[in-house]
N, C-alpha and C. Protein backbone atom coordinates (compact mmCIF):
# COMPACT_ATOMS: atom_id res chain seq x y z
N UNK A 1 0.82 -1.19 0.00
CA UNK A 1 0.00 0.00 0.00
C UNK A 1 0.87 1.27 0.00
N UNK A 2 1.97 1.17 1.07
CA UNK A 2 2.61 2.52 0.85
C UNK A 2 3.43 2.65 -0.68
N UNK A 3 4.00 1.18 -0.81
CA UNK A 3 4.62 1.71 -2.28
C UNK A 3 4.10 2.03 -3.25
N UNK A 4 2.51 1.78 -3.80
CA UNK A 4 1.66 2.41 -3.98
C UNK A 4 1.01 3.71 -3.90
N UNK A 5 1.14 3.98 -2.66
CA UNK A 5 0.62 5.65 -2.83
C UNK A 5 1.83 6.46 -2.89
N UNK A 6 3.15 5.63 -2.89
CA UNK A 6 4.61 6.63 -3.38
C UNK A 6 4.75 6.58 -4.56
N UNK A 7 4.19 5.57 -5.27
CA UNK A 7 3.99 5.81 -6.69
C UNK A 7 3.36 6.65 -7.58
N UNK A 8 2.08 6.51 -7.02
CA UNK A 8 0.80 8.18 -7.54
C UNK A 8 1.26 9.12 -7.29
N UNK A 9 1.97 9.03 -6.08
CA UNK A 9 2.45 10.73 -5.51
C UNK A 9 3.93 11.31 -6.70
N UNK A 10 4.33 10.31 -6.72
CA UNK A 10 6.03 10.06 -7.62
C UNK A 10 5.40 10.85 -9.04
N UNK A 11 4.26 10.04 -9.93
CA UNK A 11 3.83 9.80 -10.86
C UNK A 11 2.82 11.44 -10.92
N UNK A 12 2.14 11.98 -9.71
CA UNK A 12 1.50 13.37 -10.11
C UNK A 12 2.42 14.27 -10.20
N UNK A 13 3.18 13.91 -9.16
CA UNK A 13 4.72 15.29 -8.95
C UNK A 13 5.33 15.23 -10.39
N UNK A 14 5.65 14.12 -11.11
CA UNK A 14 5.91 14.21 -12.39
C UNK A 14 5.13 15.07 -13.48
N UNK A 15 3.64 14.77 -13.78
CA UNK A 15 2.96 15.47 -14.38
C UNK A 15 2.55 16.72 -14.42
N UNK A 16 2.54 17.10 -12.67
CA UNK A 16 2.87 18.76 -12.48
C UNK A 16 3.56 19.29 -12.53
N UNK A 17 4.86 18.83 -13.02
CA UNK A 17 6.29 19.08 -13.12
C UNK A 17 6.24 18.81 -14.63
N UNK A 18 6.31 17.92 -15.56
CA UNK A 18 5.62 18.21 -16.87
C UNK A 18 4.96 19.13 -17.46
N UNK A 19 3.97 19.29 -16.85
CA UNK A 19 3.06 20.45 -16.91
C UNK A 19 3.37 21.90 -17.17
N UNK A 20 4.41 22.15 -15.96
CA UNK A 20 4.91 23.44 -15.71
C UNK A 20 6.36 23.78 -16.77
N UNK A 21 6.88 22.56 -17.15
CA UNK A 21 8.07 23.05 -18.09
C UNK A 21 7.23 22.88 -19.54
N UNK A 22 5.92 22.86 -19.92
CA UNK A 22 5.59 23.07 -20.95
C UNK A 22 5.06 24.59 -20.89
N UNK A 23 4.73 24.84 -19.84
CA UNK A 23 3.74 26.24 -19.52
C UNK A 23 5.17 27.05 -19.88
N UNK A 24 6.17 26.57 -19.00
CA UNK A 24 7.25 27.61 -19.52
C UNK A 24 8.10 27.85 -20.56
N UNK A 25 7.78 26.86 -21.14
CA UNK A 25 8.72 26.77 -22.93
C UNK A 25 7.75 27.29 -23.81
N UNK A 26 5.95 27.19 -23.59
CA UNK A 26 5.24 28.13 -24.58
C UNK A 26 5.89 29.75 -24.15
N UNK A 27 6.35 29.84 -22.55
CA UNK A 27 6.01 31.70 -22.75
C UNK A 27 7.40 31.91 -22.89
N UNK A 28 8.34 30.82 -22.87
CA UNK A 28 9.75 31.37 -23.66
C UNK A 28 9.65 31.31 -24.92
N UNK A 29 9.19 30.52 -26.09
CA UNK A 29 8.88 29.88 -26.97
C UNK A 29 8.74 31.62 -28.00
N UNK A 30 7.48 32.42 -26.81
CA UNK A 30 7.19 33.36 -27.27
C UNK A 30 8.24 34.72 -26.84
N UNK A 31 8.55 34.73 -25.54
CA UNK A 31 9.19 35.80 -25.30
C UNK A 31 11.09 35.76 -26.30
N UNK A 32 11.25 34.85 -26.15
CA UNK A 32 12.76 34.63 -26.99
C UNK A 32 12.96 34.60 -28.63
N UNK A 33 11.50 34.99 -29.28
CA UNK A 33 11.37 35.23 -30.37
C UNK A 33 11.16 34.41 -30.83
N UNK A 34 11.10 33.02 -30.52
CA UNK A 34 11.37 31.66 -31.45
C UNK A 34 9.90 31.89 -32.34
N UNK A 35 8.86 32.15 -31.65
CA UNK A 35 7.72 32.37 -32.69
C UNK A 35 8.01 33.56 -33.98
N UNK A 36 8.92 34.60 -34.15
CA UNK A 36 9.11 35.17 -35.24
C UNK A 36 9.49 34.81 -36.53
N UNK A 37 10.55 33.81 -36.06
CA UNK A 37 10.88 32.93 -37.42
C UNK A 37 10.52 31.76 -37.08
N UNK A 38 9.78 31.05 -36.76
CA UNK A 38 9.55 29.43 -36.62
C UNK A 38 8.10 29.27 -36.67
N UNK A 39 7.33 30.42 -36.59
CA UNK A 39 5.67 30.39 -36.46
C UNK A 39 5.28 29.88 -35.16
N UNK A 40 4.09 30.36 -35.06
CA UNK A 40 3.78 30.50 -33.67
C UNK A 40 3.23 28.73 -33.50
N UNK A 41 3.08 28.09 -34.11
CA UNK A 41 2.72 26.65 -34.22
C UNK A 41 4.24 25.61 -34.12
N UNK A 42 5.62 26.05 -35.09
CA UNK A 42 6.51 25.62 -35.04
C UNK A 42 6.96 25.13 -36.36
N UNK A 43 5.35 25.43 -37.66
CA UNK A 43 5.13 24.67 -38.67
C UNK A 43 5.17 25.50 -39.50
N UNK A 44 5.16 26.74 -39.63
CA UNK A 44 5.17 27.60 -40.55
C UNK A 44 6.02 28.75 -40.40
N UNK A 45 7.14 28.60 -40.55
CA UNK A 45 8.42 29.37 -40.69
C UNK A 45 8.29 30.48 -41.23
N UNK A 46 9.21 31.38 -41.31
CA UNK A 46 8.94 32.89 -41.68
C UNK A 46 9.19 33.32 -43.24
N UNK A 47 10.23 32.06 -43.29
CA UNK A 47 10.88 31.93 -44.69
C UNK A 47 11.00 30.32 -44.93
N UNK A 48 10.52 29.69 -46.14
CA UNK A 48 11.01 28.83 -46.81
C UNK A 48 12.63 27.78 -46.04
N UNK A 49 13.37 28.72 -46.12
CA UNK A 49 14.77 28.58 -45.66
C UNK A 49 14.79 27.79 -44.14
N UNK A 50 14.35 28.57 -43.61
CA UNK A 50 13.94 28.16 -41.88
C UNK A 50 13.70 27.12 -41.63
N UNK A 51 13.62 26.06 -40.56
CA UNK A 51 13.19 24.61 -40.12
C UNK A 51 11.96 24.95 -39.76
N UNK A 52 11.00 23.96 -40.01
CA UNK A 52 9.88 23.37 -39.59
C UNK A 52 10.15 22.79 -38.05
N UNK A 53 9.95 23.06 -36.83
CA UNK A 53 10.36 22.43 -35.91
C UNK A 53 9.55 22.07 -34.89
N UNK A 54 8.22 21.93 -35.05
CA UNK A 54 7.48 21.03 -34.31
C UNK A 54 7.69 19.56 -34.66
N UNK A 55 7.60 18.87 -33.18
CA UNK A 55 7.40 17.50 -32.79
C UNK A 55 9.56 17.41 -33.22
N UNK A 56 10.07 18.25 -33.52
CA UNK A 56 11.46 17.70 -33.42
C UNK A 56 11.97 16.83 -32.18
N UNK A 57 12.94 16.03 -32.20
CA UNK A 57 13.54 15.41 -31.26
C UNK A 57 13.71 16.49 -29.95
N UNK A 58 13.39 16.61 -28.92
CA UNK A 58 14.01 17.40 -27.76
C UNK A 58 15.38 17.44 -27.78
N UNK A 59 15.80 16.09 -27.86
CA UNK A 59 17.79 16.15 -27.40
C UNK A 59 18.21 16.90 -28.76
N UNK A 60 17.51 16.88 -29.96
CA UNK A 60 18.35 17.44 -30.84
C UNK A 60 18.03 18.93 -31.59
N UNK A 61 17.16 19.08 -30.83
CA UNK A 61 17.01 20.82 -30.53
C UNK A 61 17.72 21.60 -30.02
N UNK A 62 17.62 20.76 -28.53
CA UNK A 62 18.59 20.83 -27.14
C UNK A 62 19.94 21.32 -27.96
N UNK A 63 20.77 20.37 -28.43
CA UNK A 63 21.91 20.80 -28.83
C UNK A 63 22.21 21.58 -29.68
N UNK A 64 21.10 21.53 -31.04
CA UNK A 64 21.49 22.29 -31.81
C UNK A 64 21.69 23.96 -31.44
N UNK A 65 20.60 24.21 -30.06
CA UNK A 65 20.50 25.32 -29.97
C UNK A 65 22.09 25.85 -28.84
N UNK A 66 22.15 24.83 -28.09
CA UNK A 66 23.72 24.76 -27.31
C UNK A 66 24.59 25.36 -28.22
N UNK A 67 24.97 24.06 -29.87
CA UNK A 67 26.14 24.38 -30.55
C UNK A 67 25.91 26.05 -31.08
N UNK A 68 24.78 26.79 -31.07
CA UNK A 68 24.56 28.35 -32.50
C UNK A 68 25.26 28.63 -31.24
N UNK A 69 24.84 28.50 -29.98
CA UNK A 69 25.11 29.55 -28.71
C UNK A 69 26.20 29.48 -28.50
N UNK A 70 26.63 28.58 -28.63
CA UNK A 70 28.59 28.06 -28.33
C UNK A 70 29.23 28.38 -29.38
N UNK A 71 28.71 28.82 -30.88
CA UNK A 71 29.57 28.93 -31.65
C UNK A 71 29.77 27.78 -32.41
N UNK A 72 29.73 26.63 -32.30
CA UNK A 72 29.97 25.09 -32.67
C UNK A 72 29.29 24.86 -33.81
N UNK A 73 28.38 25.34 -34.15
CA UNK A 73 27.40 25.32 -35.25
C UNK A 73 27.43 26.76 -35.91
N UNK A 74 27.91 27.33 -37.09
CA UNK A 74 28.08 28.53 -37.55
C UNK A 74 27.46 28.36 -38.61
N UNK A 75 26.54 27.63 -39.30
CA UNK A 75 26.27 27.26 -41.08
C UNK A 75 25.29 27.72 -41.10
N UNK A 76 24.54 27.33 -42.49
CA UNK A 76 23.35 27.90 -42.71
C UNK A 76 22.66 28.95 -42.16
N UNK A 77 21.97 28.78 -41.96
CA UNK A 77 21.12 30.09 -41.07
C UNK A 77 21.14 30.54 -39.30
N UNK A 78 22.11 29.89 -38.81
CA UNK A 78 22.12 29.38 -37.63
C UNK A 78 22.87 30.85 -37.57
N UNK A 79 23.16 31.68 -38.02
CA UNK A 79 23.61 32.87 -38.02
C UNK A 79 22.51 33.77 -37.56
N UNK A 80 21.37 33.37 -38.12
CA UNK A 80 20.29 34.67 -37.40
C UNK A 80 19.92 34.33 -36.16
N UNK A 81 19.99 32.68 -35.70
CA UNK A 81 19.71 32.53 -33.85
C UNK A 81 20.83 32.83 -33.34
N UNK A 82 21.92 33.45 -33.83
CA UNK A 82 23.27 33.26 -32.60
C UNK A 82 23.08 34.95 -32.12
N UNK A 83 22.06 35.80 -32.57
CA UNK A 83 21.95 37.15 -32.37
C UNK A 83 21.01 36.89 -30.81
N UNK A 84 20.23 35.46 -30.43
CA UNK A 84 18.87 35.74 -29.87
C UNK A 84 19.88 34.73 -28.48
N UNK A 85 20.70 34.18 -29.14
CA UNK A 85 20.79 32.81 -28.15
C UNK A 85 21.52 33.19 -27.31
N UNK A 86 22.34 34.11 -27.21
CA UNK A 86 23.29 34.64 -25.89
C UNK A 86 21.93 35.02 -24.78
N UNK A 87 21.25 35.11 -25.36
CA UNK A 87 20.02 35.77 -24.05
C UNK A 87 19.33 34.44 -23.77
N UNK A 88 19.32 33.41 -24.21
CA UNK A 88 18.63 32.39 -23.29
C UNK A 88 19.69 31.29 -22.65
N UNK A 89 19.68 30.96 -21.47
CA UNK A 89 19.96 30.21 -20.80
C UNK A 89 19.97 28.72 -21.10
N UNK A 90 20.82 28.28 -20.40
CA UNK A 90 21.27 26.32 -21.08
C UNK A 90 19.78 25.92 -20.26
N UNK A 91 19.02 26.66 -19.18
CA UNK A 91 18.06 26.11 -18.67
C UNK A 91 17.13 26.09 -19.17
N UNK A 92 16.56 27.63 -19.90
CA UNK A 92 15.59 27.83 -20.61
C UNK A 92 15.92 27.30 -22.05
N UNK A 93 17.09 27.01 -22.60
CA UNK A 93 16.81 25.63 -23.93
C UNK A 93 16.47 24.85 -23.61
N UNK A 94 16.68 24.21 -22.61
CA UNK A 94 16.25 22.45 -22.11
C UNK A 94 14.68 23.32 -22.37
N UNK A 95 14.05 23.93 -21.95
CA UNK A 95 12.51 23.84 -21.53
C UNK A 95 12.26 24.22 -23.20
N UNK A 96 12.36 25.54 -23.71
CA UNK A 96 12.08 25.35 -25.35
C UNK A 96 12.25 23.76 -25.84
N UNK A 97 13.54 23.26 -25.41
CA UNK A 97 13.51 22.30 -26.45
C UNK A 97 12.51 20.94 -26.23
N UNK A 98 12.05 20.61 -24.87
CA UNK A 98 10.96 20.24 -24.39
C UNK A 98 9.66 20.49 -25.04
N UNK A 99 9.19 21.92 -24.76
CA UNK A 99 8.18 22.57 -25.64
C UNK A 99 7.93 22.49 -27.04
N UNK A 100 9.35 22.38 -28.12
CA UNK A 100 8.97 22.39 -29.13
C UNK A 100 9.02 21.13 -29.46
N UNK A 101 9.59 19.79 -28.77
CA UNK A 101 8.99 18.09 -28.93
C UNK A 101 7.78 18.26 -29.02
N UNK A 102 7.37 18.74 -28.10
CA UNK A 102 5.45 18.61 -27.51
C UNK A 102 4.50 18.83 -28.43
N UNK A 103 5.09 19.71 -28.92
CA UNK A 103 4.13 20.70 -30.46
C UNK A 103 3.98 19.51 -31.67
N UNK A 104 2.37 19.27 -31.93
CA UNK A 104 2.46 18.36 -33.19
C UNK A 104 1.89 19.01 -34.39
């Protein structure tokens, strides 16, 4: 019985915790510009050129957005996020890049 109700408890703390890093990757999603060039859906880019990036992999968001910020990634267009990405945090990518998995 108790390992049981440490489980539901384990299992809601998760989902409210789920919950809340999606609540916060939509209002970074929006405040960090990502909706200007990526569309406010993730699906309709500003330009042709741009990624489509709803339902992308999380881990490989995650990094891609690490390498523009680190410099590690300099190609293609990754030149117009390295203007935005010094202002977000390795914390607040994990949660964008969370947020924009979620998006279908």
């Amino acid at each position: 019985m108790k390992t049981t109700m440490f489980l539901a408890a384990t299992l809601a703390a998760l989902a409210c915790g789920a919950a809340h890093a999606q609540a916060d990757g939509a209002k970074l999603y929006a405040e960090k510009t990502c909706v200007a060039c990526h569309g406010k859906d993730g699906k309709k880019p500003l330009t042709p050129e741009y990624p489509k990036i709803a339902g992308q992999n999380a881990k490989y968001i995650e990094r891609q957005m690490l390498d523009i910020k680190s410099g590690a990634r300099a190609n293609g267009n990754s030149a117009a996020m390295k203007g935005v990405m010094h202002l977000v945090s390795d914390a607040e990518i994990k949660a964008l890049a969370t947020y924009i998995a979620a998006l279908k």
